[in-house]
C-alpha atoms as a PDB file:
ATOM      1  CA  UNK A   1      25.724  27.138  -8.968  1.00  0.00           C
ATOM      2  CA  UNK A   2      24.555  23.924 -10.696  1.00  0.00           C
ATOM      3  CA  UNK A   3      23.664  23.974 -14.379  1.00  0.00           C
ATOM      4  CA  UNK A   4      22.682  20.726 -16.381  1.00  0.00           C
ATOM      5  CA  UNK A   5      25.686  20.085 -19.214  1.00  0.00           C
ATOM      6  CA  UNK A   6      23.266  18.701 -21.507  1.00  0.00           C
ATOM      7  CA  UNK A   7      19.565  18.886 -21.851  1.00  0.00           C
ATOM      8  CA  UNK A   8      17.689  16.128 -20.627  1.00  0.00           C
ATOM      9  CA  UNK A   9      15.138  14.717 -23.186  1.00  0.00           C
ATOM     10  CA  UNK A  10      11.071  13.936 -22.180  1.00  0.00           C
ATOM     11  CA  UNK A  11      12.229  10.118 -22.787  1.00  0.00           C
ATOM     12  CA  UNK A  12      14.798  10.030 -20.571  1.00  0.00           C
ATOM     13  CA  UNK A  13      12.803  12.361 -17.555  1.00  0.00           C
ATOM     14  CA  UNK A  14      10.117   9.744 -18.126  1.00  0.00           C
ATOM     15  CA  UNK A  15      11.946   6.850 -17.836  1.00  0.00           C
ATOM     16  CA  UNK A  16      13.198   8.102 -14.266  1.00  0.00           C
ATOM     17  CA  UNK A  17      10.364   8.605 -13.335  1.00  0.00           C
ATOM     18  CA  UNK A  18       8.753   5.714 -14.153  1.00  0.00           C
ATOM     19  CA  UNK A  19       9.412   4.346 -10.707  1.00  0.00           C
ATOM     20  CA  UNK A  20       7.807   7.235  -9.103  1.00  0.00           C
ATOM     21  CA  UNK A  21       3.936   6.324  -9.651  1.00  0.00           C
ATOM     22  CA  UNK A  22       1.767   5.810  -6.953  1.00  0.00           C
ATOM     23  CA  UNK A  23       1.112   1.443  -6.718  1.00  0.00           C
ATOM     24  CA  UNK A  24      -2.404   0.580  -6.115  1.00  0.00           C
ATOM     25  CA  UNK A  25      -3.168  -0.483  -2.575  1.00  0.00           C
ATOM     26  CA  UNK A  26      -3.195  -4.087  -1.983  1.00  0.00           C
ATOM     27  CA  UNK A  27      -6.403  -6.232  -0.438  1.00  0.00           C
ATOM     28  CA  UNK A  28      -6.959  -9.545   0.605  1.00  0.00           C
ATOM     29  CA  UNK A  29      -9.965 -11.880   1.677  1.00  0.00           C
ATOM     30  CA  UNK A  30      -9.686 -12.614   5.402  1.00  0.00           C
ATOM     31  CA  UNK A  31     -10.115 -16.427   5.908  1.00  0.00           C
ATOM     32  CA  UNK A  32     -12.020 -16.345   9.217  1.00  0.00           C
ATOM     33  CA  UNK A  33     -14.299 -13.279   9.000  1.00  0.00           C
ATOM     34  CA  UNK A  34     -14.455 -13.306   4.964  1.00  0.00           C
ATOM     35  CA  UNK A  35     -13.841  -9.115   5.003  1.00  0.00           C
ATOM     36  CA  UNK A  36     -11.484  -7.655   2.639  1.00  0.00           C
ATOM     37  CA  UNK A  37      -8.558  -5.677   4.470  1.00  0.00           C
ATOM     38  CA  UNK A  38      -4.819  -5.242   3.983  1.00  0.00           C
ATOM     39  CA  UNK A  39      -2.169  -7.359   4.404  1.00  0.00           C
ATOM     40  CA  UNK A  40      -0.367  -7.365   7.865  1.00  0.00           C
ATOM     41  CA  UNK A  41      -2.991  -5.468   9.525  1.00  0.00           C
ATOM     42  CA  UNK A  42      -5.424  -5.885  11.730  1.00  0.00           C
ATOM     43  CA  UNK A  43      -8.791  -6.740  11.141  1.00  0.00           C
ATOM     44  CA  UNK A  44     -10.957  -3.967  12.356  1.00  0.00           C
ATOM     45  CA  UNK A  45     -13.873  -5.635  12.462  1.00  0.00           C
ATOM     46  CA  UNK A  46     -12.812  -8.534  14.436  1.00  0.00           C
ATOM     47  CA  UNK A  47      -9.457  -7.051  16.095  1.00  0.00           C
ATOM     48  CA  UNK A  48      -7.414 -10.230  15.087  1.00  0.00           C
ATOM     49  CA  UNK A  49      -4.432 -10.325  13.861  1.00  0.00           C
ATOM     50  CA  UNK A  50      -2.595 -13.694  12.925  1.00  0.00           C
ATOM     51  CA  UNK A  51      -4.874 -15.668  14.766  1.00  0.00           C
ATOM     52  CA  UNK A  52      -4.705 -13.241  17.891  1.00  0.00           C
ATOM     53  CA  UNK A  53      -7.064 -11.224  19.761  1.00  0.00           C
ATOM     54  CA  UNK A  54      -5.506  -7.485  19.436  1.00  0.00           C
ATOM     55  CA  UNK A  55      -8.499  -5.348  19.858  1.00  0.00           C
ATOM     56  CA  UNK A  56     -11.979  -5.194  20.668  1.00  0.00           C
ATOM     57  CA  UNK A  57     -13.881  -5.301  18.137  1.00  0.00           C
ATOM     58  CA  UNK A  58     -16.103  -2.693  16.489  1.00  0.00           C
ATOM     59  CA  UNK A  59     -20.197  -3.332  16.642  1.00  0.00           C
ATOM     60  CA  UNK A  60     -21.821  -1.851  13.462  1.00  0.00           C
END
């Protein structure tokens, strides 16, 4: 069975884990329809995506 040869410090655990954080999620302006949505999707609201007709789109 595994055991750890020396004890790992809280500095050193946190500095591993540093990486592990959840990013915040990214947004950008669309240029035609002005609404905010994420980058290299589609636009719901339209159904376009790079200056293609995917999808309907939705009527609110």
């Amino acid at each position: 069975m595994a055991v750890p040869k020396h004890k790992v410090t809280k500095s050193k655990r946190g500095m591993r884990r540093a990486h592990d954080a959840i990013g915040t999620t990214a947004y950008i302006e669309d240029k035609d329809s002005g609404e905010l949505r994420r980058p290299h999707h589609i636009d719901l609201k339209t159904g376009m995506y790079r200056g293609r007709q995917v999808l309907d789109g939705q009527d609110d």
